[in-house]
PDB file of N, CA and C in Angstrom:
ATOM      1  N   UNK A   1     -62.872  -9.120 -35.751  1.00  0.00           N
ATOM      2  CA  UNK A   1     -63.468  -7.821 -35.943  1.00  0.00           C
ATOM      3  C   UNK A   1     -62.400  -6.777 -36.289  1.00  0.00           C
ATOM      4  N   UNK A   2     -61.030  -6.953 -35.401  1.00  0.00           N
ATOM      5  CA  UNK A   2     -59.934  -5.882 -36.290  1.00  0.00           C
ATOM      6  C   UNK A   2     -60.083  -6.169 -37.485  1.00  0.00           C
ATOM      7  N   UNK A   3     -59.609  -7.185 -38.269  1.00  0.00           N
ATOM      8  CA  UNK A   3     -59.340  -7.562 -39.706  1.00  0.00           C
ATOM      9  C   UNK A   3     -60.155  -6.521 -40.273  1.00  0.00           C
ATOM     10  N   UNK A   4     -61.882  -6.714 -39.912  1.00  0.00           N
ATOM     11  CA  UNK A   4     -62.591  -6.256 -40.429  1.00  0.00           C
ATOM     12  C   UNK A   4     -62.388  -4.616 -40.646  1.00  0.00           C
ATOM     13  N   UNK A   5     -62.459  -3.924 -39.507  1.00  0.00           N
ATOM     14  CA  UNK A   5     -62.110  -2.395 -39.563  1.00  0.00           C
ATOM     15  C   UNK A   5     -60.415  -1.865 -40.250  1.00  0.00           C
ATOM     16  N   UNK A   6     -60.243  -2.995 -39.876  1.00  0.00           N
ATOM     17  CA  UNK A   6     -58.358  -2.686 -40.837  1.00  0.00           C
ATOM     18  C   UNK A   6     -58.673  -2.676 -41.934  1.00  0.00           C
ATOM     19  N   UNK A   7     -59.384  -3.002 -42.569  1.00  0.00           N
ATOM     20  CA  UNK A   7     -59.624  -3.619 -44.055  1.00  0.00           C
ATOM     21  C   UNK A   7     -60.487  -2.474 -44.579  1.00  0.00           C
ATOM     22  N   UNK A   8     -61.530  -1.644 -43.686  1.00  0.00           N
ATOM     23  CA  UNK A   8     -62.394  -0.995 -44.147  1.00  0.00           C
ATOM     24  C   UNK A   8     -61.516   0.659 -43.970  1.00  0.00           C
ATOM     25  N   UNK A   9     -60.732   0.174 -43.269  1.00  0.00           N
ATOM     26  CA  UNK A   9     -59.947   1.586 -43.253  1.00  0.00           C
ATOM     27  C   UNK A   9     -59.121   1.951 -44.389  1.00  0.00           C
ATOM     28  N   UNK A  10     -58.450   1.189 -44.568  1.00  0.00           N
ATOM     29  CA  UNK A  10     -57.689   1.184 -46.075  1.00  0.00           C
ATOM     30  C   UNK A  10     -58.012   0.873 -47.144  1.00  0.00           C
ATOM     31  N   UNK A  11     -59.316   0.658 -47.085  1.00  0.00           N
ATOM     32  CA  UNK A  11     -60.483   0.755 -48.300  1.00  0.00           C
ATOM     33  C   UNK A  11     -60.304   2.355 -48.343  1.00  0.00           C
ATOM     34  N   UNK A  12     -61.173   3.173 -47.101  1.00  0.00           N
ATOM     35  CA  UNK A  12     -61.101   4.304 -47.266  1.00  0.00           C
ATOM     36  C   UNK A  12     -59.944   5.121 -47.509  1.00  0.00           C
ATOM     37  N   UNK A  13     -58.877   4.761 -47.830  1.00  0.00           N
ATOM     38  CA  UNK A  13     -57.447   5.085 -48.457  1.00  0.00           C
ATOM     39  C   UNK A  13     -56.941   5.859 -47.005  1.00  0.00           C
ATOM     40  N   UNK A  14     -57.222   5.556 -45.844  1.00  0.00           N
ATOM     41  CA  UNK A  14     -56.590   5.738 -44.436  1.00  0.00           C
ATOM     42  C   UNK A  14     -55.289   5.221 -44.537  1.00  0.00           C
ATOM     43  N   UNK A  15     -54.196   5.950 -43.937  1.00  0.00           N
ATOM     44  CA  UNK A  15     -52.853   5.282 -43.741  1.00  0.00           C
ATOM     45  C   UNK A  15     -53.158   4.754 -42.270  1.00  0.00           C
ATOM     46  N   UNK A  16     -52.912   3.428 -41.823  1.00  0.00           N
ATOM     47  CA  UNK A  16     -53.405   2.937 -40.750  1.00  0.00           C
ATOM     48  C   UNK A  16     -52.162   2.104 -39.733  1.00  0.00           C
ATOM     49  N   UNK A  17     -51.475   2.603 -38.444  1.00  0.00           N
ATOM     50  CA  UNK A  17     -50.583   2.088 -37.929  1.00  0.00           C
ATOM     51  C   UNK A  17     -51.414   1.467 -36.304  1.00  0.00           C
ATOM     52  N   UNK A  18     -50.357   1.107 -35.516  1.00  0.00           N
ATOM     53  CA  UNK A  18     -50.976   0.350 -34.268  1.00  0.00           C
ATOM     54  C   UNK A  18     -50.191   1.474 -33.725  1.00  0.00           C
ATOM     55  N   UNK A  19     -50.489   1.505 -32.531  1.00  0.00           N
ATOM     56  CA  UNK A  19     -49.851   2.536 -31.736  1.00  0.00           C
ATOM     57  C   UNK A  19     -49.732   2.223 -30.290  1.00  0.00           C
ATOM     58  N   UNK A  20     -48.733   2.792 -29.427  1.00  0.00           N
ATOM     59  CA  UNK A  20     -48.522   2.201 -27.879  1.00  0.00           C
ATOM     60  C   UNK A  20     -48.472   3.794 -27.237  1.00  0.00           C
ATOM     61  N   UNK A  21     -49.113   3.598 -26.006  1.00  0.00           N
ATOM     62  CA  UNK A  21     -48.920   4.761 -25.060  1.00  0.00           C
ATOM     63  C   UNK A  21     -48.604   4.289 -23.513  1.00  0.00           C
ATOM     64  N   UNK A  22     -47.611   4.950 -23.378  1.00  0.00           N
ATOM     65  CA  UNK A  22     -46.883   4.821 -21.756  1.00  0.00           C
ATOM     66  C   UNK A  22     -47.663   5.422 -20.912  1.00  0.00           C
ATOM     67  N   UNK A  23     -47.989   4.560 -19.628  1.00  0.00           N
ATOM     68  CA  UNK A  23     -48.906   5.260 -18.861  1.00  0.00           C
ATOM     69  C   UNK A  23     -48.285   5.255 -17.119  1.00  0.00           C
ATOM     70  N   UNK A  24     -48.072   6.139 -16.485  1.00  0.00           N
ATOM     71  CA  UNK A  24     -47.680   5.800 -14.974  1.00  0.00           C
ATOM     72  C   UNK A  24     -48.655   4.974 -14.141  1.00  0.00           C
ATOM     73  N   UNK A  25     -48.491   4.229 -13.734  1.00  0.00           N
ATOM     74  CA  UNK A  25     -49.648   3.883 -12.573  1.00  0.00           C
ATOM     75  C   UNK A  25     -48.824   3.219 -11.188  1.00  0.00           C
ATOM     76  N   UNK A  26     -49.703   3.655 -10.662  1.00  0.00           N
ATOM     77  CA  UNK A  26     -49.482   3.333  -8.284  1.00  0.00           C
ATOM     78  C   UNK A  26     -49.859   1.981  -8.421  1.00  0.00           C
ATOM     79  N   UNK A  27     -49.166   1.251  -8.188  1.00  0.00           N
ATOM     80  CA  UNK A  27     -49.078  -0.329  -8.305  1.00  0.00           C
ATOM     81  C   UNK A  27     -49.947   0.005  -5.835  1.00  0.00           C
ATOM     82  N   UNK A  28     -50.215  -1.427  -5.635  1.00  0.00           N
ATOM     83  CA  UNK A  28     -50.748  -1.450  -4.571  1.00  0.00           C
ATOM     84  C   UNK A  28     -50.059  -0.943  -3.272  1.00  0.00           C
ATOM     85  N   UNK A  29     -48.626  -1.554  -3.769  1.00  0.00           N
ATOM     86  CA  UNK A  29     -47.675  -1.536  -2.730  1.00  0.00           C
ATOM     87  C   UNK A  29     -47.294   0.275  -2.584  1.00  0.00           C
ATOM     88  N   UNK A  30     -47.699   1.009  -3.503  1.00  0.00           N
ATOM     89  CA  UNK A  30     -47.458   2.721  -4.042  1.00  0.00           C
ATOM     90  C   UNK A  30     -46.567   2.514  -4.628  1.00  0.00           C
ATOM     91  N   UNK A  31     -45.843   1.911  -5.119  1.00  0.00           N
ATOM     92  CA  UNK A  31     -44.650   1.931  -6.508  1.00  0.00           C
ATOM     93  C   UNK A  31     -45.370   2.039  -7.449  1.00  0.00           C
ATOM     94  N   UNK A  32     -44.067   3.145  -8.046  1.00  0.00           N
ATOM     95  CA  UNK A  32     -45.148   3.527  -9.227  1.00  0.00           C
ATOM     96  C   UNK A  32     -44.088   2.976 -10.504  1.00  0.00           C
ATOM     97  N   UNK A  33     -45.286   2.130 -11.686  1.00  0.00           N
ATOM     98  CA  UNK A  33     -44.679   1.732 -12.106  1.00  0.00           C
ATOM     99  C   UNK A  33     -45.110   2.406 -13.774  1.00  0.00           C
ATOM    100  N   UNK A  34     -44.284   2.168 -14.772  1.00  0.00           N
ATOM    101  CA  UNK A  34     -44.587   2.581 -16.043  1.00  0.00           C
ATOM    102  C   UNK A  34     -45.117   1.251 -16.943  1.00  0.00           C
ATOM    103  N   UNK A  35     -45.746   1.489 -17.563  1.00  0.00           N
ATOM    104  CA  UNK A  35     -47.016   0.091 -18.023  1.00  0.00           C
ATOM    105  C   UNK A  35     -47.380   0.912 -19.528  1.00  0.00           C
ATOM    106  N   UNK A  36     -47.206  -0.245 -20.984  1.00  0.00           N
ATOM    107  CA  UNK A  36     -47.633   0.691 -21.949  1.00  0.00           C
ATOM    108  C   UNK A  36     -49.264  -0.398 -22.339  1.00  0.00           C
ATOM    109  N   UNK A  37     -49.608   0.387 -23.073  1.00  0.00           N
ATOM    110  CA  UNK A  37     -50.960   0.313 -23.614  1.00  0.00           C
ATOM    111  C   UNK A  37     -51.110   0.200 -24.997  1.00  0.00           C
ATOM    112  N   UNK A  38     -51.739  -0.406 -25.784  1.00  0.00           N
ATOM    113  CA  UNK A  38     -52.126  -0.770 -27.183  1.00  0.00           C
ATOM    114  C   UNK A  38     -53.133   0.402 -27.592  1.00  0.00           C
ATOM    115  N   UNK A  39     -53.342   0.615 -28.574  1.00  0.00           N
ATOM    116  CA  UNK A  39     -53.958   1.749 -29.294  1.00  0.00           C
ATOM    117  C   UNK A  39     -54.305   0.766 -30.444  1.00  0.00           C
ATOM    118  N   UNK A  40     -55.525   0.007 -30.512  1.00  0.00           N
ATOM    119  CA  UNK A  40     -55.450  -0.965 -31.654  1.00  0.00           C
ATOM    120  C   UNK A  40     -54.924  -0.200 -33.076  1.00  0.00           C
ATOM    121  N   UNK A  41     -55.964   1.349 -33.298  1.00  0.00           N
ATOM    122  CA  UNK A  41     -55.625   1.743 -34.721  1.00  0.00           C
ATOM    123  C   UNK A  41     -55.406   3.184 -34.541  1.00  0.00           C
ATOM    124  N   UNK A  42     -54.237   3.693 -35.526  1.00  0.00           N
ATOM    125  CA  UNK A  42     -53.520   4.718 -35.217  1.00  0.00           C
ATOM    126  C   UNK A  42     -53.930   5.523 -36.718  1.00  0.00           C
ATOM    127  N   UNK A  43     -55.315   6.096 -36.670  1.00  0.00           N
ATOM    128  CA  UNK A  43     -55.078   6.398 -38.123  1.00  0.00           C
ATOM    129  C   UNK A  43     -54.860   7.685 -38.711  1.00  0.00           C
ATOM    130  N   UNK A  44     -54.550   7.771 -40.101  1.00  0.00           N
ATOM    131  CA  UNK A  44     -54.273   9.274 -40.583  1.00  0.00           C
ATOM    132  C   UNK A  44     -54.242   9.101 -42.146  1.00  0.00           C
ATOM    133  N   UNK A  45     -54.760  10.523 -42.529  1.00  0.00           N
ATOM    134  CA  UNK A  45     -55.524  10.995 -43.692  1.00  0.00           C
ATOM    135  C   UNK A  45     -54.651  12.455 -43.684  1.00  0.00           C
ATOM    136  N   UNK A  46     -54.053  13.084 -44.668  1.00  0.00           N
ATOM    137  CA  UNK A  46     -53.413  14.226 -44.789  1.00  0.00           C
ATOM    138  C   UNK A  46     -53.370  14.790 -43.078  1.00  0.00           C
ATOM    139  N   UNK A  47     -53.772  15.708 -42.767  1.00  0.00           N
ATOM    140  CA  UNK A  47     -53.710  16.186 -41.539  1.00  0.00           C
ATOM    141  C   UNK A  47     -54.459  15.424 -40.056  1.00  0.00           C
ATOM    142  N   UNK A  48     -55.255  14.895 -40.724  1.00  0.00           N
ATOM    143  CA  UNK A  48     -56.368  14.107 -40.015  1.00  0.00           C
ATOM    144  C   UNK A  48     -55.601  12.805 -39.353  1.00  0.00           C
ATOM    145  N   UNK A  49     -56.029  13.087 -37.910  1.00  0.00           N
ATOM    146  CA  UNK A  49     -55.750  11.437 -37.401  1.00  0.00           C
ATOM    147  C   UNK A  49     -56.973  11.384 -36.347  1.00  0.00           C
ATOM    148  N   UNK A  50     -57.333   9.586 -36.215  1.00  0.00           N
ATOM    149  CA  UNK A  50     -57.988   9.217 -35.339  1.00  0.00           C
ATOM    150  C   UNK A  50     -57.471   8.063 -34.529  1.00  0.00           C
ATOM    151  N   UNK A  51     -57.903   7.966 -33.499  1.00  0.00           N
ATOM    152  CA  UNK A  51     -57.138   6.859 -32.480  1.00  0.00           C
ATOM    153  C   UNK A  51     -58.294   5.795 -32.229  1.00  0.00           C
ATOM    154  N   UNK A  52     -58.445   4.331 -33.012  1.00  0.00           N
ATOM    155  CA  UNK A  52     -59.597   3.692 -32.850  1.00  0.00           C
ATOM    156  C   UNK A  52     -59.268   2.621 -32.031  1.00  0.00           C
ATOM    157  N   UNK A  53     -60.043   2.332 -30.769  1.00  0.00           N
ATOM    158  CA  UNK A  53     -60.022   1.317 -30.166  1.00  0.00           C
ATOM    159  C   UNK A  53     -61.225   0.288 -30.651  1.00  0.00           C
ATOM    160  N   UNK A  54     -61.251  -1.200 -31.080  1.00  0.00           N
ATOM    161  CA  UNK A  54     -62.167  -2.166 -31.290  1.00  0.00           C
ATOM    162  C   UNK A  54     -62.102  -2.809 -30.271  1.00  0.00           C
ATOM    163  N   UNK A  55     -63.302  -3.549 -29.792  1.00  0.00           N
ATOM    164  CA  UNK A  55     -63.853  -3.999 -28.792  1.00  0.00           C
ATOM    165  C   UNK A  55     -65.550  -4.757 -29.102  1.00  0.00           C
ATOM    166  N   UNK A  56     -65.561  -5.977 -29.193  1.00  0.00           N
ATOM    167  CA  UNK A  56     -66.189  -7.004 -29.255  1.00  0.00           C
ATOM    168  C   UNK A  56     -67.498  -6.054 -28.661  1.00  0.00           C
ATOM    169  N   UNK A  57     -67.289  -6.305 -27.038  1.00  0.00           N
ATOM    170  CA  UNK A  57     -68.282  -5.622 -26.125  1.00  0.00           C
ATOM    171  C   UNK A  57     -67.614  -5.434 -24.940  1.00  0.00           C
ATOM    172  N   UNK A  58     -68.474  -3.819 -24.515  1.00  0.00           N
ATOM    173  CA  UNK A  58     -68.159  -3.532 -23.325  1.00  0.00           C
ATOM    174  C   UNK A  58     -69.132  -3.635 -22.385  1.00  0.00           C
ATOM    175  N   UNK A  59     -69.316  -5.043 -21.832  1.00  0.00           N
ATOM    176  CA  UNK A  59     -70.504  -5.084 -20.938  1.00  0.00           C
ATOM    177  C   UNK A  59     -70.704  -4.987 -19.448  1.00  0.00           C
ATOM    178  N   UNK A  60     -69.363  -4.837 -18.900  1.00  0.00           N
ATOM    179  CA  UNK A  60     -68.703  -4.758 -17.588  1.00  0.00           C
ATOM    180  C   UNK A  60     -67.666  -3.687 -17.399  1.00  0.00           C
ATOM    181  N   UNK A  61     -68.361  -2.826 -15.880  1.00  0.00           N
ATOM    182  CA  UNK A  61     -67.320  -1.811 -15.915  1.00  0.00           C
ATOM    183  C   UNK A  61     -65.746  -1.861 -16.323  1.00  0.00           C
ATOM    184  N   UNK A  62     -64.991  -3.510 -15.681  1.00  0.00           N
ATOM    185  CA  UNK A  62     -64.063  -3.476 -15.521  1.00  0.00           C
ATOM    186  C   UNK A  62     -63.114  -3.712 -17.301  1.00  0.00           C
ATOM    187  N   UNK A  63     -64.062  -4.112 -17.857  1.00  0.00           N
ATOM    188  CA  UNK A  63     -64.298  -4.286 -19.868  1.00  0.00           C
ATOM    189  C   UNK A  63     -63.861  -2.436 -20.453  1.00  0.00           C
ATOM    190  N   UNK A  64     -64.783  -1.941 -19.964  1.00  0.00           N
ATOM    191  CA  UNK A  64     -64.907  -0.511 -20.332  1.00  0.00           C
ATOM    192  C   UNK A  64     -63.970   0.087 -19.871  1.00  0.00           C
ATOM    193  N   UNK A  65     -63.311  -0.068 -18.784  1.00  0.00           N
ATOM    194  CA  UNK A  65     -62.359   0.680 -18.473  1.00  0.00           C
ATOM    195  C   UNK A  65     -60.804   0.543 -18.738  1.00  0.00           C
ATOM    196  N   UNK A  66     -60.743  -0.929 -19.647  1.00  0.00           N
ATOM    197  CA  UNK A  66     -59.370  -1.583 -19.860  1.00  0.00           C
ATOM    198  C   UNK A  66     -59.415  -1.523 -21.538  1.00  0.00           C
ATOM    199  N   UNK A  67     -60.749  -1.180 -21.814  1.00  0.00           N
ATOM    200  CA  UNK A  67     -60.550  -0.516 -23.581  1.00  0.00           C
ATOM    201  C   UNK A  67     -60.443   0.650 -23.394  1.00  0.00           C
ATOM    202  N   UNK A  68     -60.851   1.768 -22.630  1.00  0.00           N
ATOM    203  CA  UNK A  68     -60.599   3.143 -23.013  1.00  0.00           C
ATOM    204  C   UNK A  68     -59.204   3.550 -22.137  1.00  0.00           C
ATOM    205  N   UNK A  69     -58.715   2.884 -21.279  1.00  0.00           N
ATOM    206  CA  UNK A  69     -57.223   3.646 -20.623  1.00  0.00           C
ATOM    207  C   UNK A  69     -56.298   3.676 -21.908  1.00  0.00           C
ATOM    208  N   UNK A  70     -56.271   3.044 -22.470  1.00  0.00           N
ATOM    209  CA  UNK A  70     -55.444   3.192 -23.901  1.00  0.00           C
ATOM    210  C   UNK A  70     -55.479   5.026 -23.986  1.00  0.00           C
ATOM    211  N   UNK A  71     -57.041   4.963 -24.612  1.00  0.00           N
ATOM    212  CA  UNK A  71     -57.396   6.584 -25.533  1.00  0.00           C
ATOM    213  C   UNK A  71     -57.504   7.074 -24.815  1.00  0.00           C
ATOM    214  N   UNK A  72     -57.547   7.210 -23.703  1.00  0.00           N
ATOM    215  CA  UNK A  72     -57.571   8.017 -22.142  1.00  0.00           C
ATOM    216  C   UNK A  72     -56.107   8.593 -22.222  1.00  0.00           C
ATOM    217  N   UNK A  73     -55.217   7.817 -21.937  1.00  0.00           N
ATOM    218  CA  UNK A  73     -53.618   8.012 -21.864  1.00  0.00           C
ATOM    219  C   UNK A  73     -53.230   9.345 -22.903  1.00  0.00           C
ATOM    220  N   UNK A  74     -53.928   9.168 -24.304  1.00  0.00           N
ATOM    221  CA  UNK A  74     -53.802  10.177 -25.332  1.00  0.00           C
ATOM    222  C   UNK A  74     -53.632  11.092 -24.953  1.00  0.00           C
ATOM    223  N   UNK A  75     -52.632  12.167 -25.165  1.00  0.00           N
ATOM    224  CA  UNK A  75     -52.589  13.812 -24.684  1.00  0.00           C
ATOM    225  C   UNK A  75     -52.727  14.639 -25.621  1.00  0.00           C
ATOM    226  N   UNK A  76     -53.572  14.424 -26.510  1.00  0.00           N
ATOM    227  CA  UNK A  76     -53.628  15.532 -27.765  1.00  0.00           C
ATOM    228  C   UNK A  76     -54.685  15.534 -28.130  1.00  0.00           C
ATOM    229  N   UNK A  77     -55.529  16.377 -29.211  1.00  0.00           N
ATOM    230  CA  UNK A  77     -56.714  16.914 -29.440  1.00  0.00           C
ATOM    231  C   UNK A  77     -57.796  16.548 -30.660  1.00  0.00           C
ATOM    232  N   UNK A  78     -56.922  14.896 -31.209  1.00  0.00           N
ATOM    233  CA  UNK A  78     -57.232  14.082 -32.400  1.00  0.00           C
ATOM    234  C   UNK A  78     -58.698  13.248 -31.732  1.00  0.00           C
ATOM    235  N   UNK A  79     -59.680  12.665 -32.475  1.00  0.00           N
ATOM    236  CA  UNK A  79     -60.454  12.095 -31.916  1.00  0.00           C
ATOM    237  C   UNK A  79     -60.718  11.154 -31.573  1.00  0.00           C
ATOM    238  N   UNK A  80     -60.811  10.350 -30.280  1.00  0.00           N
ATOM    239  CA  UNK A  80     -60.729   9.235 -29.863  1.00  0.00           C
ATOM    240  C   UNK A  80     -62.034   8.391 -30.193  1.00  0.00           C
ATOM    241  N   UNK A  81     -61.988   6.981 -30.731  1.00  0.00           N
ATOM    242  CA  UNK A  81     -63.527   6.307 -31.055  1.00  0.00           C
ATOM    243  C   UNK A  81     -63.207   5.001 -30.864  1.00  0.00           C
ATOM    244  N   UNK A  82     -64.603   4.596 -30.243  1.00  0.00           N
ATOM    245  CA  UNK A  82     -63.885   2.704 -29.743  1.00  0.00           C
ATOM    246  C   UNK A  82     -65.502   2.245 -31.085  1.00  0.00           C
ATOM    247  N   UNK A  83     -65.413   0.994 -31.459  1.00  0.00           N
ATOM    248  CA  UNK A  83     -65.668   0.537 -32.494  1.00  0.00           C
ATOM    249  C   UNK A  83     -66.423  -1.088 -31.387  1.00  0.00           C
ATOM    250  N   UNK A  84     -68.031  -1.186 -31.262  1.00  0.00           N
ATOM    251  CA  UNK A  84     -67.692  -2.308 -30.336  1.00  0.00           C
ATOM    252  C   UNK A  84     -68.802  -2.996 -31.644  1.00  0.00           C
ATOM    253  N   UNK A  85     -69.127  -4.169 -31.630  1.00  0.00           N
ATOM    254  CA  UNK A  85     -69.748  -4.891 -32.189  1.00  0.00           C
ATOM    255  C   UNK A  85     -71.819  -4.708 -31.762  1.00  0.00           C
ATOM    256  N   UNK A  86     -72.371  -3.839 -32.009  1.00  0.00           N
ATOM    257  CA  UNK A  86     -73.306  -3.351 -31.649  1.00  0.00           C
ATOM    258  C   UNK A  86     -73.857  -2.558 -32.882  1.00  0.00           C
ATOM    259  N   UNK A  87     -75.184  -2.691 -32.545  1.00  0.00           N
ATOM    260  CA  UNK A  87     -76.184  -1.872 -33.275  1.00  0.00           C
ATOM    261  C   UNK A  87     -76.178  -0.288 -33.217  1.00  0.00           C
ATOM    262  N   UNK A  88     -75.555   0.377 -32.058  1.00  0.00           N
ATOM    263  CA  UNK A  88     -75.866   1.299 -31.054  1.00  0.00           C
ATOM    264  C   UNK A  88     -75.993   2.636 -32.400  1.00  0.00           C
ATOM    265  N   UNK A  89     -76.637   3.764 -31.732  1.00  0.00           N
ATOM    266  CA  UNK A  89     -76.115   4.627 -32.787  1.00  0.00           C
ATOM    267  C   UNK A  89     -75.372   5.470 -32.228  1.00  0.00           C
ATOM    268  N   UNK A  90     -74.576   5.969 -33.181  1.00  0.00           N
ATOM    269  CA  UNK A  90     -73.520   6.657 -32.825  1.00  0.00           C
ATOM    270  C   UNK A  90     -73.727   7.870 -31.387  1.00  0.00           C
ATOM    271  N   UNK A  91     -72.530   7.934 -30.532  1.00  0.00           N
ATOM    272  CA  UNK A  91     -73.193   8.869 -29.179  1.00  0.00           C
ATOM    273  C   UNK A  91     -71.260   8.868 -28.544  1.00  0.00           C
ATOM    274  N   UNK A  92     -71.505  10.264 -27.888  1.00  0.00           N
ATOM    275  CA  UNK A  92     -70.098  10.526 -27.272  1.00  0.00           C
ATOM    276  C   UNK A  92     -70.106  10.575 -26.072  1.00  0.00           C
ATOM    277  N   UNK A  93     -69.304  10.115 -25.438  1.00  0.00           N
ATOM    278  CA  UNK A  93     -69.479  10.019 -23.804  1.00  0.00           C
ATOM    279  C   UNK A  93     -68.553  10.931 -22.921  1.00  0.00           C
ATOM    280  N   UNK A  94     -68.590  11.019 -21.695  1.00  0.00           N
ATOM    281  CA  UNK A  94     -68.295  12.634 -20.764  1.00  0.00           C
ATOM    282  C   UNK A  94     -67.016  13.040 -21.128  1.00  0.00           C
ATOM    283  N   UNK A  95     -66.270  12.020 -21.397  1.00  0.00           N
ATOM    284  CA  UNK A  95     -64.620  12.089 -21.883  1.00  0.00           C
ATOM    285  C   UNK A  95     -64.366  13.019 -22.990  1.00  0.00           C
ATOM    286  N   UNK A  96     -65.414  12.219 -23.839  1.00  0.00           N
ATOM    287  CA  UNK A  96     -65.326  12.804 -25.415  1.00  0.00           C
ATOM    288  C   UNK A  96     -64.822  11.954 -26.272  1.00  0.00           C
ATOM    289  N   UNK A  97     -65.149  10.544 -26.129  1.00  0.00           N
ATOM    290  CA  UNK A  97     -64.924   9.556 -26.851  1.00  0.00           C
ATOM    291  C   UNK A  97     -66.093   9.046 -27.473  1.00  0.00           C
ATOM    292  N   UNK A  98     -66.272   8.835 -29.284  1.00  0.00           N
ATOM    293  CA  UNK A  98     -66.662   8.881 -29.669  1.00  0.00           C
ATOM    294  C   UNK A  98     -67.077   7.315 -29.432  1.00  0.00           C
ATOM    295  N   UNK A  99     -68.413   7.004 -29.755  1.00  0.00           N
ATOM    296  CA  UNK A  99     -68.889   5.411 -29.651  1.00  0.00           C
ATOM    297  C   UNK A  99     -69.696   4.996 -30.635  1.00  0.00           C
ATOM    298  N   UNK A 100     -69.532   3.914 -31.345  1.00  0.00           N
ATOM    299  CA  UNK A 100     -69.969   3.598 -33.045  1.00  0.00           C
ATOM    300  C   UNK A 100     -70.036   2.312 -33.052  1.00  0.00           C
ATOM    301  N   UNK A 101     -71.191   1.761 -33.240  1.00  0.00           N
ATOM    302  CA  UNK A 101     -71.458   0.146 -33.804  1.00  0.00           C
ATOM    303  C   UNK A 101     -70.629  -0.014 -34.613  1.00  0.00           C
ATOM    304  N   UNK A 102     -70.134  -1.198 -35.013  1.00  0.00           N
ATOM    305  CA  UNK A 102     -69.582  -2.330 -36.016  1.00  0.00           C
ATOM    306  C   UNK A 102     -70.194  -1.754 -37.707  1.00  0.00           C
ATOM    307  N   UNK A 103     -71.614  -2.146 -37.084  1.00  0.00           N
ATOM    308  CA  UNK A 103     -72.599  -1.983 -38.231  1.00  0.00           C
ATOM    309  C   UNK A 103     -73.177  -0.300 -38.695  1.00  0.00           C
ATOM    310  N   UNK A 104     -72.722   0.397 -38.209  1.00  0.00           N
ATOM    311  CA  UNK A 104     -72.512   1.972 -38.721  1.00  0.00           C
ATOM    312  C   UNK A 104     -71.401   2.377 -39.095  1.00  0.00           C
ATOM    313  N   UNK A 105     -70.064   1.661 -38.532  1.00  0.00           N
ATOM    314  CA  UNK A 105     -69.140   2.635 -38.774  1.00  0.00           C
ATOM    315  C   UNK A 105     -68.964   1.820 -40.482  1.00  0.00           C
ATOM    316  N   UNK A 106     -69.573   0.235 -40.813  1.00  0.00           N
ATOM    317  CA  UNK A 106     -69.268  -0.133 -41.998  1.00  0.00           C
ATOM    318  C   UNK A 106     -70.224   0.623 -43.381  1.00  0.00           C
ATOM    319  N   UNK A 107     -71.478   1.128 -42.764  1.00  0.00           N
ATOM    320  CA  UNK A 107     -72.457   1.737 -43.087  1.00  0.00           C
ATOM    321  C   UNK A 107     -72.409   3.064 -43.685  1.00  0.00           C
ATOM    322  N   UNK A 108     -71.845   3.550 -42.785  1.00  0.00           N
ATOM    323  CA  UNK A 108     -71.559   5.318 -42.843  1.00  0.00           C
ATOM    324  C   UNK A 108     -70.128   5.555 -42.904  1.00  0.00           C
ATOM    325  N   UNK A 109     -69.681   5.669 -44.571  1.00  0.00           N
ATOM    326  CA  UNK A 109     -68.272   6.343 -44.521  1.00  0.00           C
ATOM    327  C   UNK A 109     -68.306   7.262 -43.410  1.00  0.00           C
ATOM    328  N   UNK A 110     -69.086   8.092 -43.493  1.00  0.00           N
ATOM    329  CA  UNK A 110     -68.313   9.708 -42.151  1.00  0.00           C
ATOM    330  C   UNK A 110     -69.052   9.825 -41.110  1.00  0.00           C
ATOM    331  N   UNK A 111     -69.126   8.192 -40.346  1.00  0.00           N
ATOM    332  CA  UNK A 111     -69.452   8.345 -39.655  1.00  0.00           C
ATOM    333  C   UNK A 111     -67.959   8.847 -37.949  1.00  0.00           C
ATOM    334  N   UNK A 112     -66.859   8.752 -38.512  1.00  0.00           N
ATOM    335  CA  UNK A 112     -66.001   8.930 -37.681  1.00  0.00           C
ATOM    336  C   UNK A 112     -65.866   9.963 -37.951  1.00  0.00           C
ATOM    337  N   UNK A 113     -66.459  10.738 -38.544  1.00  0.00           N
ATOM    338  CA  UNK A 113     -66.152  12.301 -38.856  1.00  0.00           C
ATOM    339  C   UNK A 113     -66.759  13.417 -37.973  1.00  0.00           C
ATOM    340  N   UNK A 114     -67.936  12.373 -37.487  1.00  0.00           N
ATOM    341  CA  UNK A 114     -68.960  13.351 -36.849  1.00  0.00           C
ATOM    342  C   UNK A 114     -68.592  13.757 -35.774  1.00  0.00           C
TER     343      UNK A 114
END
């Protein structure tokens, strides 16, 4: 399913990189340790960037919460969108992460625009 959105991104003449974000976290013992994170797609268009996470499915809290700590980690004001393999229609959740079927985001050039 990356291939797929990599491919449709640079169709859309997107400059498209992978990206890593450092995150602190309280390990059990309270050591705190530094741990980085994948950002599957790092993209950008003249001024424009978006941070896309792909994801098969998120059908389990513990699923949902190990695709979005990535775009969570993000500290800036670009728009975060996870890409899962679903019909769903497009909808943003309390964070402000954008959420887009497979089959819309191939559908609807602007649909990451919205």
């Amino acid at each position: 399913m990356e291939n797929i959105i990599f491919n449709e991104l640079v169709s859309r003449n997107y400059c498209v990189d992978v990206g890593v974000v450092e995150l602190t976290e309280t390990a059990e013992d309270g050591k705190r340790h530094q741990k980085h994170y994948e950002i599957d797609f790092v993209v950008n268009k003249g001024s424009t960037r978006y941070y896309i996470q792909s994801a098969l499915i998120m059908d389990t809290e513990s699923k949902t919460k190990q695709e979005l700590r990535s775009l969570l980690g993000v500290n800036d004001s670009f728009k975060k969108i996870v890409i899962t393999k679903t019909h769903a229609k497009p909808w943003t959740d309390e964070t402000g992460i954008l959420h887009i079927g497979l089959y819309q985001f191939l559908l609807d050039k602007d649909v990451i625009m919205s």
